[in-house]
Protein backbone atom coordinates (compact mmCIF):
# COMPACT_ATOMS: atom_id res chain seq x y z
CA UNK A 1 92.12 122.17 180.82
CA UNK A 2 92.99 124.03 177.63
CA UNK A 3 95.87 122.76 175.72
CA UNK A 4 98.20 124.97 173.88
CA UNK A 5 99.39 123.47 170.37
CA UNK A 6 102.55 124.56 168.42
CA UNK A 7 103.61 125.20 165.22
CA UNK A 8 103.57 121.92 162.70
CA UNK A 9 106.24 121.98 159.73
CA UNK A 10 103.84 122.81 157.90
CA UNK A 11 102.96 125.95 159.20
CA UNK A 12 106.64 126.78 159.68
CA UNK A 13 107.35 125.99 155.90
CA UNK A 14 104.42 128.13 155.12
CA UNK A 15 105.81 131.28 156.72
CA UNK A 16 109.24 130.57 155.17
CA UNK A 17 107.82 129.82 151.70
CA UNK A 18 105.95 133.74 152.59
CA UNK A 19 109.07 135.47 153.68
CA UNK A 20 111.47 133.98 150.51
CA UNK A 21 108.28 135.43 148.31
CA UNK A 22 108.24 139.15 150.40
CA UNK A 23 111.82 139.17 150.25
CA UNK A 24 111.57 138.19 146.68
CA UNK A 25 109.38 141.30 145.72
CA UNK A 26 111.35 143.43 147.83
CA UNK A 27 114.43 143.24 146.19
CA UNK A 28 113.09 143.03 142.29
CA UNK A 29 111.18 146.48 143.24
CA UNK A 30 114.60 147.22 144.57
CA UNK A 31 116.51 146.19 141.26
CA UNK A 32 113.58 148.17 139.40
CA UNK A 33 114.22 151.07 141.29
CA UNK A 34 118.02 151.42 140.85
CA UNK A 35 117.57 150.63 136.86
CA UNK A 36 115.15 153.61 136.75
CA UNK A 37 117.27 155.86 138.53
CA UNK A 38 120.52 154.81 136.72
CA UNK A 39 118.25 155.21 133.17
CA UNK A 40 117.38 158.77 134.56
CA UNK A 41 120.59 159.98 135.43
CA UNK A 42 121.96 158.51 131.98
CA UNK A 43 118.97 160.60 130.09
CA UNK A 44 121.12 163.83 131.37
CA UNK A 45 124.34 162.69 131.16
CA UNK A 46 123.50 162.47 127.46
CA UNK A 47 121.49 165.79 127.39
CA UNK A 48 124.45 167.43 129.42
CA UNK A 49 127.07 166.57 126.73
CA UNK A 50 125.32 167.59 123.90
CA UNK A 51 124.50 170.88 125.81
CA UNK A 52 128.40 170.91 126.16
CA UNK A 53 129.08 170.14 122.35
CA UNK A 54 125.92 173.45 121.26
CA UNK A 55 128.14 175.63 124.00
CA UNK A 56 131.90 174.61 122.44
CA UNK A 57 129.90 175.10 118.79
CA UNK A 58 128.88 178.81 119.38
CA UNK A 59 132.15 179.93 118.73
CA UNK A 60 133.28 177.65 116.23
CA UNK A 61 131.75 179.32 113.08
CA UNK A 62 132.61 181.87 110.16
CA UNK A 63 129.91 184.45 110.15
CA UNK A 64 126.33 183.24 111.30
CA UNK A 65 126.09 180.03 110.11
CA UNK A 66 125.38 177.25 112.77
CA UNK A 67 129.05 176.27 114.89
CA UNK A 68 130.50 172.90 114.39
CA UNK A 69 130.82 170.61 116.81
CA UNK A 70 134.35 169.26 118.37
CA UNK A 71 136.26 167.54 115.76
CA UNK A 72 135.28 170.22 113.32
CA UNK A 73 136.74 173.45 112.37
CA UNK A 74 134.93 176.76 111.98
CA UNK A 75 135.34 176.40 108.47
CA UNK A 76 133.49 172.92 108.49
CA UNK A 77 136.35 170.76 107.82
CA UNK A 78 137.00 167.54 109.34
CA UNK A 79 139.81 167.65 111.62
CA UNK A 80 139.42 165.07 114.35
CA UNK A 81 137.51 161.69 113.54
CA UNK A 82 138.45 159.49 116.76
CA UNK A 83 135.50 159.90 119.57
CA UNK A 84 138.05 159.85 122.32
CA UNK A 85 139.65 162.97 121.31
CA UNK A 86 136.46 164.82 120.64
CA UNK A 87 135.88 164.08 124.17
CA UNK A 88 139.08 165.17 125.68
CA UNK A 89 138.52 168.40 123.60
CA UNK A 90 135.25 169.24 125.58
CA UNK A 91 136.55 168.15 128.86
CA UNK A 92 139.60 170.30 128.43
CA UNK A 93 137.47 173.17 127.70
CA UNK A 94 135.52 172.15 131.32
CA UNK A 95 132.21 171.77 128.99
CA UNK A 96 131.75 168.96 131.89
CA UNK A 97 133.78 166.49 134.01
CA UNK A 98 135.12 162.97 133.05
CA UNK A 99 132.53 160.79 135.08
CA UNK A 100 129.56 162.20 133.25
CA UNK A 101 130.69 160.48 129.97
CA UNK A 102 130.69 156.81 131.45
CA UNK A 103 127.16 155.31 131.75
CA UNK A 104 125.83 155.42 135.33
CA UNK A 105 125.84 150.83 135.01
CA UNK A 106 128.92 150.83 132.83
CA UNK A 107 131.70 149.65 135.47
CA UNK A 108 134.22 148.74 133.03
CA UNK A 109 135.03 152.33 132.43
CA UNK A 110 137.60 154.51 134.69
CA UNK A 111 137.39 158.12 134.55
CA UNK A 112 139.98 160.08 132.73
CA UNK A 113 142.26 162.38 134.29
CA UNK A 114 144.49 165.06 132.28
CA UNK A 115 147.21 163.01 133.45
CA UNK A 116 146.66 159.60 131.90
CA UNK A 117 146.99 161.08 128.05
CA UNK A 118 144.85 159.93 125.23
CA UNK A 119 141.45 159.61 126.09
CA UNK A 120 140.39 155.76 124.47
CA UNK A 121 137.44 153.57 124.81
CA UNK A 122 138.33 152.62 128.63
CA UNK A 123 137.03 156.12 129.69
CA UNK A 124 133.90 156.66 128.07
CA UNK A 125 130.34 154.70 127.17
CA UNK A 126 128.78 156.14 124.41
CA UNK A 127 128.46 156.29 120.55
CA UNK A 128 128.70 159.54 118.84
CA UNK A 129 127.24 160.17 114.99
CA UNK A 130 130.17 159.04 112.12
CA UNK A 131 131.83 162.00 110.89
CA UNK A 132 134.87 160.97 109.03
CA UNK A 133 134.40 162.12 105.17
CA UNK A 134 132.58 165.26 104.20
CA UNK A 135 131.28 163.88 101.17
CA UNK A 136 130.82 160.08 102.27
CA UNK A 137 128.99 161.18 105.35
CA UNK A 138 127.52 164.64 104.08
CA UNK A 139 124.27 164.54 105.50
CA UNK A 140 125.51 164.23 109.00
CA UNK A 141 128.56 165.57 108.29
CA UNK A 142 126.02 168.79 108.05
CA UNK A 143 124.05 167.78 111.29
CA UNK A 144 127.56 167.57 113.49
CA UNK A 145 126.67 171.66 114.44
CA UNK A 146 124.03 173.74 116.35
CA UNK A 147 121.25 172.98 114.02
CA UNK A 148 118.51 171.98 116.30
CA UNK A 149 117.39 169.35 114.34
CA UNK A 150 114.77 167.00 116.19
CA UNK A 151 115.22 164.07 113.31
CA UNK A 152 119.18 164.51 113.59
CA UNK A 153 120.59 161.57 116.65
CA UNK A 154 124.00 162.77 117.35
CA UNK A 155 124.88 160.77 120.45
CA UNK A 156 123.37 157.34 122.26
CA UNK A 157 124.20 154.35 123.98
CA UNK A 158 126.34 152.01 122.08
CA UNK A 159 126.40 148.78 121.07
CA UNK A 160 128.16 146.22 122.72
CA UNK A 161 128.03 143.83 120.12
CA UNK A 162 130.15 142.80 117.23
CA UNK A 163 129.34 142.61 113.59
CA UNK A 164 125.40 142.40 112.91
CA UNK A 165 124.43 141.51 116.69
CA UNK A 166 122.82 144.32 118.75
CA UNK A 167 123.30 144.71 122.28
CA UNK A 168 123.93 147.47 124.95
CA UNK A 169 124.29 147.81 129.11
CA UNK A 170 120.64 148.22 129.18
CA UNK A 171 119.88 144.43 127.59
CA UNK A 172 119.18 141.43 130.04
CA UNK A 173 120.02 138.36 128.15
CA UNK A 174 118.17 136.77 130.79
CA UNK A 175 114.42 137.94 129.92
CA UNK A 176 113.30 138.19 126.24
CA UNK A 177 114.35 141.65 125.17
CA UNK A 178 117.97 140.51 123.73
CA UNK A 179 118.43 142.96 121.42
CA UNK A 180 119.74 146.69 121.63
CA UNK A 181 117.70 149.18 123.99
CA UNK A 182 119.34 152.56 125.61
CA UNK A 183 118.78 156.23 124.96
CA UNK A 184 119.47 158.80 121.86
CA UNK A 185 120.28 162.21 122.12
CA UNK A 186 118.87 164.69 119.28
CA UNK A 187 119.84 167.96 117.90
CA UNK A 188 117.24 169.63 119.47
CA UNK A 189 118.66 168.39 122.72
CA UNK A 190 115.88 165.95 123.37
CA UNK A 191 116.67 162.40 124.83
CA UNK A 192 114.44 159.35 124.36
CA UNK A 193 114.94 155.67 125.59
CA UNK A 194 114.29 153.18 122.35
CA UNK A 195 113.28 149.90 122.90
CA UNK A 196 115.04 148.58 119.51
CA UNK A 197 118.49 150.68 117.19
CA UNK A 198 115.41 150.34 114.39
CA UNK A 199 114.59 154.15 115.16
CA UNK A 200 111.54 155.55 113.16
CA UNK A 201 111.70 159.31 111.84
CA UNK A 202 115.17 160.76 111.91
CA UNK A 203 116.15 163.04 109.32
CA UNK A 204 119.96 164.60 108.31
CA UNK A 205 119.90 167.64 106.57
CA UNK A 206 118.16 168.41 103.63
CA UNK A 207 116.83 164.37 103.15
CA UNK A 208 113.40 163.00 103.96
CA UNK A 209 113.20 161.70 106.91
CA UNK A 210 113.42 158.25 107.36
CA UNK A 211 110.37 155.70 108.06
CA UNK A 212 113.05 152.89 109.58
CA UNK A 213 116.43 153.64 110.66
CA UNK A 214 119.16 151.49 111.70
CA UNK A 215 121.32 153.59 114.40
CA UNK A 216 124.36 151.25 113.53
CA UNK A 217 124.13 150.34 109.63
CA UNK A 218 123.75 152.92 107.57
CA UNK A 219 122.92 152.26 104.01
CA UNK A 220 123.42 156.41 103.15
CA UNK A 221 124.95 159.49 103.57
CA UNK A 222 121.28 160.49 105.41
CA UNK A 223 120.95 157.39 107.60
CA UNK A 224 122.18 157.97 111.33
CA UNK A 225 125.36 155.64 111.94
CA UNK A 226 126.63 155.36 115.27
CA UNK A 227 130.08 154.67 115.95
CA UNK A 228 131.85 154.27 118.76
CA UNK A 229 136.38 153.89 119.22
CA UNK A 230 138.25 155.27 116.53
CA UNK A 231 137.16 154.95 112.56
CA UNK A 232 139.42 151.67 111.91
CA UNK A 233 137.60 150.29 115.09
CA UNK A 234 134.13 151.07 113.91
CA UNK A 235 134.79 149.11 110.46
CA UNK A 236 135.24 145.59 112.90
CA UNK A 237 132.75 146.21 115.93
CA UNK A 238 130.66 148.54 118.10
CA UNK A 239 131.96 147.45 120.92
C-alpha cells in the first residue's frame, strides 16, 4: 500500500522563501523599468525646450547674427533674469505646454496655468544657464542664443541641495551614488545623462574649453553655472 506524504514546513518555507525572492526581482526590474522610462521622457522634455528657446530665438535678432534666447532682447541686452518668467515667456508664445517643464519624478511641482500669475519655482524642475550681468557672465551671456555650441550646457536638472552639497531627483540616498546625477541639455541640442555636476569639456564662447567643470560653482565668466529660482535665490541654494 503506497502512502502519500505531504508537505513538511520545510518545504512550505522553501517555496515562500522562492516566491518573496521572484516577487523581489519582479518588482526591482519593475522599479528599473519606470526609472528608465521616466529618464527617457525627461531626455526630451529637455531637448523639447531648448528646441522651443532656438524657435522663440530666430526672431529675436538685429541683422544675421545668432537670436537671443527669452530673457534677452534682439539687441542682446539683459532684460529678464528670473527663470520663471523666461518660462512663462515661451509658454505664452505656445513654444510647448506647462507639464513638459516639470520632471517626469518631480511630484512636488503643479503645472501652471495662465490663470495662476507668476510662474515660480512650484511649476517647474529645472536649472537654466546664469544670465544676469553681461559683463560678469559674458561668456554665457554670449552662449544664451542659437549658437549651436556642443561645449555650451544651457539647461539640466537641478540641484536639490543647499550650499556646497549636490543632489537631484535622480539620487538614491539609499545606494552609494549620493551625489548629483540627471541630464544636460547643449547648444547643439544634444542631451546627455552625467553621472556627477563635475562635467568634462564644455566650452562658452570664445574660451578653451574646460577639462573639469562644476555645473553649479563657477569660478569664471566661461565656466557653466546653473541656477535655478530667481538671482537672489541662487546666491543661498539650488534648491
Amino acid at each position: 500500500m503506497s502512502r502519500v506524504h505531504g508537505f513538511s514546513i520545510v518545504d512550505v518555507a522553501v517555496v515562500l522563501v522562492v516566491i518573496v525572492i521572484a516577487a523581489s526581482l519582479c518588482l526591482a526590474a519593475d522599479e528599473n523599468n519606470r526609472r528608465a522610462a521616466q529618464q527617457a521622457q525627461n531626455s526630451t522634455q529637455l531637448r523639447g525646450i531648448h528646441q522651443g528657446m532656438v524657435i522663440f530665438a530666430q526672431p529675436n535678432k538685429v541683422g544675421v547674427q545668432e537670436g537671443w534666447f527669452p530673457g534677452v532682447s534682439a539687441e542682446g541686452k539683459i532684460e529678464q533674469t528670473d527663470h520663471g518668467a523666461k518660462f512663462k515667456i515661451m509658454l505664452n508664445s505656445n513654444l510647448f505646454v506647462s507639464e513638459y517643464i516639470i520632471s517626469p519624478p518631480d511630484k512636488d511641482k503643479k503645472a501652471w496655468e495662465k490663470g495662476d500669475g507668476e510662474l515660480t519655482a512650484d511649476h517647474y524642475s529645472y536649472a537654466m544657464l546664469r544670465v544676469e550681468d553681461a559683463e560678469r557672465d559674458k561668456g554665457r551671456h554670449m552662449e544664451w542664443r542659437e549658437t549651436i555650441n556642443s561645449g555650451a550646457i544651457v539647461i539640466s536638472d537641478r540641484n536639490t541641495k543647499a550650499g556646497d552639497a549636490r543632489g537631484s531627483i535622480w539620487t538614491d540616498e539609499d545606494k552609494e551614488h549620493k551625489g548629483w546625477q540627471g541630464h544636460t541639455t547643449r547648444n547643439d541640442n544634444s542631451t546627455s545623462f552625467e553621472e556627477s555636476h563635475i562635467v568634462k569639456g564644455t566650452q562658452y564662447h570664445d574660451a578653451e574649453h574646460n577639462e573639469q567643470d562644476d555645473l553649479f560653482a563657477a569660478e569664471g565668466a566661461f565656466d557653466a553655472m546653473m541656477t535655478y529660482g530667481k538671482p537672489a535665490e541662487n546666491k543661498v541654494a539650488q534648491r
